[in-house]
PDB file of N, CA and C in Angstrom:
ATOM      1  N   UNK A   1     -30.766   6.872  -2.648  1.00  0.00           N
ATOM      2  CA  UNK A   1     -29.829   7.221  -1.593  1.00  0.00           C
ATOM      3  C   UNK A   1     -29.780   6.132  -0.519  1.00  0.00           C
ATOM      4  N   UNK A   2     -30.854   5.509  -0.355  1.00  0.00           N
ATOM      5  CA  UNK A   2     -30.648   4.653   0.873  1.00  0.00           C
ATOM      6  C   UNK A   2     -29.893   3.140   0.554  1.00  0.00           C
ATOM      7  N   UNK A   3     -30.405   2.239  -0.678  1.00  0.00           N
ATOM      8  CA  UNK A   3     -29.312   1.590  -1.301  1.00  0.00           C
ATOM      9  C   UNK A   3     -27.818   2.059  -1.129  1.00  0.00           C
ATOM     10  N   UNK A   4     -27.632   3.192  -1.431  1.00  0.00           N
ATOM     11  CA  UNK A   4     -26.051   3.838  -1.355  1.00  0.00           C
ATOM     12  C   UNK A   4     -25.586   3.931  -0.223  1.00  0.00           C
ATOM     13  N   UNK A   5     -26.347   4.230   0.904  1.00  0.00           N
ATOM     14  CA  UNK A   5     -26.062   4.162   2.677  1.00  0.00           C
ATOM     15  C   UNK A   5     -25.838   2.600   3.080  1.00  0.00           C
ATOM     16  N   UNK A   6     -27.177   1.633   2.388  1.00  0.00           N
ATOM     17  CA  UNK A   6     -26.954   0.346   2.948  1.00  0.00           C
ATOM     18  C   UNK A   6     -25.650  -0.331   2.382  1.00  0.00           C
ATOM     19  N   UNK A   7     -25.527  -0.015   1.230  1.00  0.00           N
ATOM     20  CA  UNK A   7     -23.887  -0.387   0.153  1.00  0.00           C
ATOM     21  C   UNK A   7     -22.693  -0.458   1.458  1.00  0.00           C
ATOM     22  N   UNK A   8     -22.488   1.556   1.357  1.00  0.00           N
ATOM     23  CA  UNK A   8     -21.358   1.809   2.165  1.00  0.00           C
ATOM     24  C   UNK A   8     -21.580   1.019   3.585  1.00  0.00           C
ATOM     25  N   UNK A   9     -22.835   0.739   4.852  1.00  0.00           N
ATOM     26  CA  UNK A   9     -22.477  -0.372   5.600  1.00  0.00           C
ATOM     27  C   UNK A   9     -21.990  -1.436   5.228  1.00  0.00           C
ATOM     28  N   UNK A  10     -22.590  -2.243   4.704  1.00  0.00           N
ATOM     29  CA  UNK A  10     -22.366  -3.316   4.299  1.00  0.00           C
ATOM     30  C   UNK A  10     -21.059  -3.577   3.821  1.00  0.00           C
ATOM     31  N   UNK A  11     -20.468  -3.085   3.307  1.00  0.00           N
ATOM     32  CA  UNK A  11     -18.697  -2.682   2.734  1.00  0.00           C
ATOM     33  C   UNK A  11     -17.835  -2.739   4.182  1.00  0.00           C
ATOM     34  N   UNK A  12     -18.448  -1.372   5.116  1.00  0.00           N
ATOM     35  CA  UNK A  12     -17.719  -1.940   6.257  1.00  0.00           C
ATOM     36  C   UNK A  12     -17.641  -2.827   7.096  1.00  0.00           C
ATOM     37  N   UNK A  13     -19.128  -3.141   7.097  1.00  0.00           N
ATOM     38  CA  UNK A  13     -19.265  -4.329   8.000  1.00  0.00           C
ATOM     39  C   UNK A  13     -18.385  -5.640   7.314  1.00  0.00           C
ATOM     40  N   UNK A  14     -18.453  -5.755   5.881  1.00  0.00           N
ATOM     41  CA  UNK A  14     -17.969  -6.722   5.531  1.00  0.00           C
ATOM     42  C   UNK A  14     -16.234  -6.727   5.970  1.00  0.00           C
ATOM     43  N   UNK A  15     -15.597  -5.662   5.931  1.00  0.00           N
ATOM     44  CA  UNK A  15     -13.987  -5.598   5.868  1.00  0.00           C
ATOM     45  C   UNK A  15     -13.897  -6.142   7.410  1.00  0.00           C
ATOM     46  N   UNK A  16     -14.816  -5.293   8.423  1.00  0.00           N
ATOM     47  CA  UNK A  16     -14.711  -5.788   9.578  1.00  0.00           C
ATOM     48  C   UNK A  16     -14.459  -7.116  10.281  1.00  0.00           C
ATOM     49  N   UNK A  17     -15.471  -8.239   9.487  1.00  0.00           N
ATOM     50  CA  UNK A  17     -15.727  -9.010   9.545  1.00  0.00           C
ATOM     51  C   UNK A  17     -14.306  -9.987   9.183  1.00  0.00           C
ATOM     52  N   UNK A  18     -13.967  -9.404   8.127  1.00  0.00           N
ATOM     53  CA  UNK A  18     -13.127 -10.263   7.242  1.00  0.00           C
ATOM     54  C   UNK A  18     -11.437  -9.856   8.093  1.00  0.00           C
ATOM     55  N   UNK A  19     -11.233  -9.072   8.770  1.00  0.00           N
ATOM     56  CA  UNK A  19     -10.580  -8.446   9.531  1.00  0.00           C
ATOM     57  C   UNK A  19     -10.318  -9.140  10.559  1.00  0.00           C
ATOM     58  N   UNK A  20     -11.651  -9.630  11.297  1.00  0.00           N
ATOM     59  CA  UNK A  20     -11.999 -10.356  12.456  1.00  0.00           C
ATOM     60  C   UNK A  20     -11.808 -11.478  12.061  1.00  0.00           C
ATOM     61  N   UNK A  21     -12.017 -12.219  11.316  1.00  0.00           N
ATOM     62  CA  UNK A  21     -11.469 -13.928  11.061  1.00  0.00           C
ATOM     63  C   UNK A  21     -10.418 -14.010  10.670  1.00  0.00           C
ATOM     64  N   UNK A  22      -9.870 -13.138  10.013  1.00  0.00           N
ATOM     65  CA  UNK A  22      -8.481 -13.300   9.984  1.00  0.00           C
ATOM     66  C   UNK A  22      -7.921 -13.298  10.922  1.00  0.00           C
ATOM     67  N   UNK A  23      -7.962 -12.523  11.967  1.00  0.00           N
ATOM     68  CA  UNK A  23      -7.312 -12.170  13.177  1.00  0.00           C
ATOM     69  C   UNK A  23      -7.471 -13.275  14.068  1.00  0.00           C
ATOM     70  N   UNK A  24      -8.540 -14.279  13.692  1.00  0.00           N
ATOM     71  CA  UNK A  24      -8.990 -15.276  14.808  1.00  0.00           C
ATOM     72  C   UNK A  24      -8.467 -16.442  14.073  1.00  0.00           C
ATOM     73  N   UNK A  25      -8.261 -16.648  12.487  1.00  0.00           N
ATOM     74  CA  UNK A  25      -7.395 -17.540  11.797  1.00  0.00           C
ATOM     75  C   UNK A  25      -5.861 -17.622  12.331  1.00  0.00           C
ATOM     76  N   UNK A  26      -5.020 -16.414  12.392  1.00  0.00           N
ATOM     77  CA  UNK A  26      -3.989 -16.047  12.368  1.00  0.00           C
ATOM     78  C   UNK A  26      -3.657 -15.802  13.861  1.00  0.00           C
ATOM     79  N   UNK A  27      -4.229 -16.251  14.954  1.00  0.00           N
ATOM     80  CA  UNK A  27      -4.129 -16.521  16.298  1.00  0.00           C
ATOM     81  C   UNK A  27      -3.090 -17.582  16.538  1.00  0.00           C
ATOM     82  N   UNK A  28      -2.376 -17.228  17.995  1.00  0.00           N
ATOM     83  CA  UNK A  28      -1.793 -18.423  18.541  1.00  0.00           C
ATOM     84  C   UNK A  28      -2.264 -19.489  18.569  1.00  0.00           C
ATOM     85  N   UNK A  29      -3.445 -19.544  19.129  1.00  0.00           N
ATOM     86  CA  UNK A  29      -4.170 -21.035  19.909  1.00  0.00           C
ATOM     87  C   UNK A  29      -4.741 -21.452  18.033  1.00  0.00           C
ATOM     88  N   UNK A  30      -5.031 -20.331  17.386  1.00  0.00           N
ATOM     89  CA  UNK A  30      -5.466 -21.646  16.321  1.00  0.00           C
ATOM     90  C   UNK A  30      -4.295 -21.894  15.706  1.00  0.00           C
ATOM     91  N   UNK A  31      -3.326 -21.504  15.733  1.00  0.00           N
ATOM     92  CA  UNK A  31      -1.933 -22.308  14.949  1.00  0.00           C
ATOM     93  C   UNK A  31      -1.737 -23.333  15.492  1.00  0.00           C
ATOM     94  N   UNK A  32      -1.694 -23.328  16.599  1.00  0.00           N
ATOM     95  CA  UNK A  32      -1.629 -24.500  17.793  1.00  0.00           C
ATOM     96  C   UNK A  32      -2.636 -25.785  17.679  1.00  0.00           C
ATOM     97  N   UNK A  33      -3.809 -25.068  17.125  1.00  0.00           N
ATOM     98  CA  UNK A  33      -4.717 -26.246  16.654  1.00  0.00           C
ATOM     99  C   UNK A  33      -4.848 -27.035  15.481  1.00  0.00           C
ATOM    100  N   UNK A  34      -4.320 -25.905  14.751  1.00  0.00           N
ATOM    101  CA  UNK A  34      -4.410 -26.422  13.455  1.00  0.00           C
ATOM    102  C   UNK A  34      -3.185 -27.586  13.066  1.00  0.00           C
ATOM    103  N   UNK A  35      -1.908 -27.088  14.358  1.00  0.00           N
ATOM    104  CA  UNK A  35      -0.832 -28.010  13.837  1.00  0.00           C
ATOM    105  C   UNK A  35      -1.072 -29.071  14.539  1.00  0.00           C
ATOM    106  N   UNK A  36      -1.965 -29.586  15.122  1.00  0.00           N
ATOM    107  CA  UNK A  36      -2.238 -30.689  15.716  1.00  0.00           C
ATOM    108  C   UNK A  36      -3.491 -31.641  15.396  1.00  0.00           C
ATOM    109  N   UNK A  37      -4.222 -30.724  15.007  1.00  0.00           N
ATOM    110  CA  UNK A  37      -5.546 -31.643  14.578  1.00  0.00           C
ATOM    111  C   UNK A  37      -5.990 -30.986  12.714  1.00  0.00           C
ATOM    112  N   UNK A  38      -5.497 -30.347  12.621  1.00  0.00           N
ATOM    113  CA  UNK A  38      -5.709 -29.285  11.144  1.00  0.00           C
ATOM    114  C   UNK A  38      -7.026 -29.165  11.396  1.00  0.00           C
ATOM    115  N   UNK A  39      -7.314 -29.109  12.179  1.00  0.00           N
ATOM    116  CA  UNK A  39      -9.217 -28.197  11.824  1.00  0.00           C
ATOM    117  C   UNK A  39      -8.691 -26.495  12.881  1.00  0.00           C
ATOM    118  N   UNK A  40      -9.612 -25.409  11.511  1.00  0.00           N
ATOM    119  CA  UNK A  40      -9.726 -24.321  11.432  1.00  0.00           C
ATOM    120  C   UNK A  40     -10.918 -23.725  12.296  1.00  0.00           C
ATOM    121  N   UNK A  41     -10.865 -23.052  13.661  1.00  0.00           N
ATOM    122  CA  UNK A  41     -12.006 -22.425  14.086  1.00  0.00           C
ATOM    123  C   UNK A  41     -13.063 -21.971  13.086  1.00  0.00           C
ATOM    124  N   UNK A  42     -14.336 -22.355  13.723  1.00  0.00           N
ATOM    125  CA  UNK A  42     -15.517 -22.022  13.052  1.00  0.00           C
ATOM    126  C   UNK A  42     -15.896 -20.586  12.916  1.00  0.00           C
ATOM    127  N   UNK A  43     -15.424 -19.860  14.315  1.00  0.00           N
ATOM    128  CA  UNK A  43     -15.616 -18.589  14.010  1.00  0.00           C
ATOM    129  C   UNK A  43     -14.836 -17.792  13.027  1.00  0.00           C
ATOM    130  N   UNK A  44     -13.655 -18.623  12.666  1.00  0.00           N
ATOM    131  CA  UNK A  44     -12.796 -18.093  11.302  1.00  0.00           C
ATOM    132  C   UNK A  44     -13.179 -18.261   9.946  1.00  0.00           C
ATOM    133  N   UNK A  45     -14.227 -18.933  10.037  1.00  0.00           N
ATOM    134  CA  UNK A  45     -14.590 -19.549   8.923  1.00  0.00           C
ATOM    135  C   UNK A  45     -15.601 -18.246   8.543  1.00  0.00           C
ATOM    136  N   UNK A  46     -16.611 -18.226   9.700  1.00  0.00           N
ATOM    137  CA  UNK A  46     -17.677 -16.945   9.484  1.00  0.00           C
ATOM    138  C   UNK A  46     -17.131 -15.940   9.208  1.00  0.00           C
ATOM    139  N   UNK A  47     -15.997 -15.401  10.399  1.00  0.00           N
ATOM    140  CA  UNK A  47     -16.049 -14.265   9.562  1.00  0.00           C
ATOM    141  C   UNK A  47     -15.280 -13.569   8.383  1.00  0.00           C
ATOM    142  N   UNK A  48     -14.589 -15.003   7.598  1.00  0.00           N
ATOM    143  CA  UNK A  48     -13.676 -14.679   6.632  1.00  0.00           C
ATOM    144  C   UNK A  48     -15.359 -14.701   5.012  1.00  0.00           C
ATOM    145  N   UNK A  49     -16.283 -15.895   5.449  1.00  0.00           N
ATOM    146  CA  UNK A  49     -17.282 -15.828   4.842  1.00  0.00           C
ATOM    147  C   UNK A  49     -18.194 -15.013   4.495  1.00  0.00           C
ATOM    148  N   UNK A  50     -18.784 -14.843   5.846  1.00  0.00           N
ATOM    149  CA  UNK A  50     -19.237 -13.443   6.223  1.00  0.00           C
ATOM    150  C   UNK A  50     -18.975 -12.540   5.678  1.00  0.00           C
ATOM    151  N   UNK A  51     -17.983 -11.819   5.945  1.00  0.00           N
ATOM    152  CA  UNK A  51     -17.196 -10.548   4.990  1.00  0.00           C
ATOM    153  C   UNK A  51     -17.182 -10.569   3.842  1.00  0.00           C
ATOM    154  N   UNK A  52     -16.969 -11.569   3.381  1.00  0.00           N
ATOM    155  CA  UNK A  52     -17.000 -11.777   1.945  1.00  0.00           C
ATOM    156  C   UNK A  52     -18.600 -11.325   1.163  1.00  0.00           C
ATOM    157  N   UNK A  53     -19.284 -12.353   1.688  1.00  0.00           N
ATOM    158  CA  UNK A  53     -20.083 -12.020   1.079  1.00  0.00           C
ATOM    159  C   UNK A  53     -21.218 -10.831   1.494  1.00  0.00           C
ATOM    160  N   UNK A  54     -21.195 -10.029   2.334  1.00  0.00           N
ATOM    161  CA  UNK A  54     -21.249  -8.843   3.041  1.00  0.00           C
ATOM    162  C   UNK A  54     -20.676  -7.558   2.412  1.00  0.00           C
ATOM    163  N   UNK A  55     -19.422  -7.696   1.597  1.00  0.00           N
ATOM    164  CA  UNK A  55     -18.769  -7.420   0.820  1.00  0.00           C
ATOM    165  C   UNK A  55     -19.331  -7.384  -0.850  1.00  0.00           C
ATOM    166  N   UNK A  56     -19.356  -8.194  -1.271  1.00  0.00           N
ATOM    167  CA  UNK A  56     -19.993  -8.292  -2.476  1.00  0.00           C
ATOM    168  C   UNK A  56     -21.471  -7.863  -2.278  1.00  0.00           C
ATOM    169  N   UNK A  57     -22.424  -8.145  -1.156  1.00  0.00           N
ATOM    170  CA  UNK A  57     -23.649  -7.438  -1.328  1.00  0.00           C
ATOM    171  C   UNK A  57     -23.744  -6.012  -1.727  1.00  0.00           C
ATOM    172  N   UNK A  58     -22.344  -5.555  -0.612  1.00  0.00           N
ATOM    173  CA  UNK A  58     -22.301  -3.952  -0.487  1.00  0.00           C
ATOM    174  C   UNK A  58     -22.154  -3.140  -2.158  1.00  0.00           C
ATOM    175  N   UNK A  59     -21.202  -3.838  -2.476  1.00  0.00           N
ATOM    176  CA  UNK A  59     -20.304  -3.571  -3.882  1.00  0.00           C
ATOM    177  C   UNK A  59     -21.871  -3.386  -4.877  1.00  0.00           C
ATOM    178  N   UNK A  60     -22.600  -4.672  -4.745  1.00  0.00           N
ATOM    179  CA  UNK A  60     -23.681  -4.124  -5.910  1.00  0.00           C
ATOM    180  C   UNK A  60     -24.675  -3.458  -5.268  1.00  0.00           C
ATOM    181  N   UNK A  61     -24.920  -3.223  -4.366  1.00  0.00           N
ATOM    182  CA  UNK A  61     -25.973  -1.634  -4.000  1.00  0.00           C
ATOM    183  C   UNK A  61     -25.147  -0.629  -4.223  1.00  0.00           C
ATOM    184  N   UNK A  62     -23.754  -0.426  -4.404  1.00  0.00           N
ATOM    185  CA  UNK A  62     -23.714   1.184  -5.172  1.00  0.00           C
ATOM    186  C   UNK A  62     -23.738   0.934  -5.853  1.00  0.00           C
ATOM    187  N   UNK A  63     -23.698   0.019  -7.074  1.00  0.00           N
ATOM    188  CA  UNK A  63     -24.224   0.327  -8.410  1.00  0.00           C
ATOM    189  C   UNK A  63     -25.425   0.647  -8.625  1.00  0.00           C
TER     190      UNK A  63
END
């Protein structure tokens, strides 16, 4: 049961995450940056990463 509790966090935390860098990818100021220098905030990077693999941890603790 507790694998299955840490799964389902981990699932949300991951969407969260992945939610949150997107949202910080898909920002004004980083369009603005990106069309000028093409580098991508770091914090977009984490939490599109982050999530991800936060995500896949979750996925194999419910199995």
């Amino acid at each position: 049961m507790n694998n299955k509790l840490l799964g389902i966090i981990l699932i949300i935390l991951g969407t969260a995450l992945c939610f949150w860098g997107y949202d910080i990818y898909d920002s004004a100021g980083s369009q603005i940056g990106r069309a000028f220098s093409g580098d991508t905030p770091i914090e977009a990077w984490l939490g599109l990463i982050g999530g991800a693999i936060c995500l896949v941890i979750g996925i194999f603790r419910l199995k």
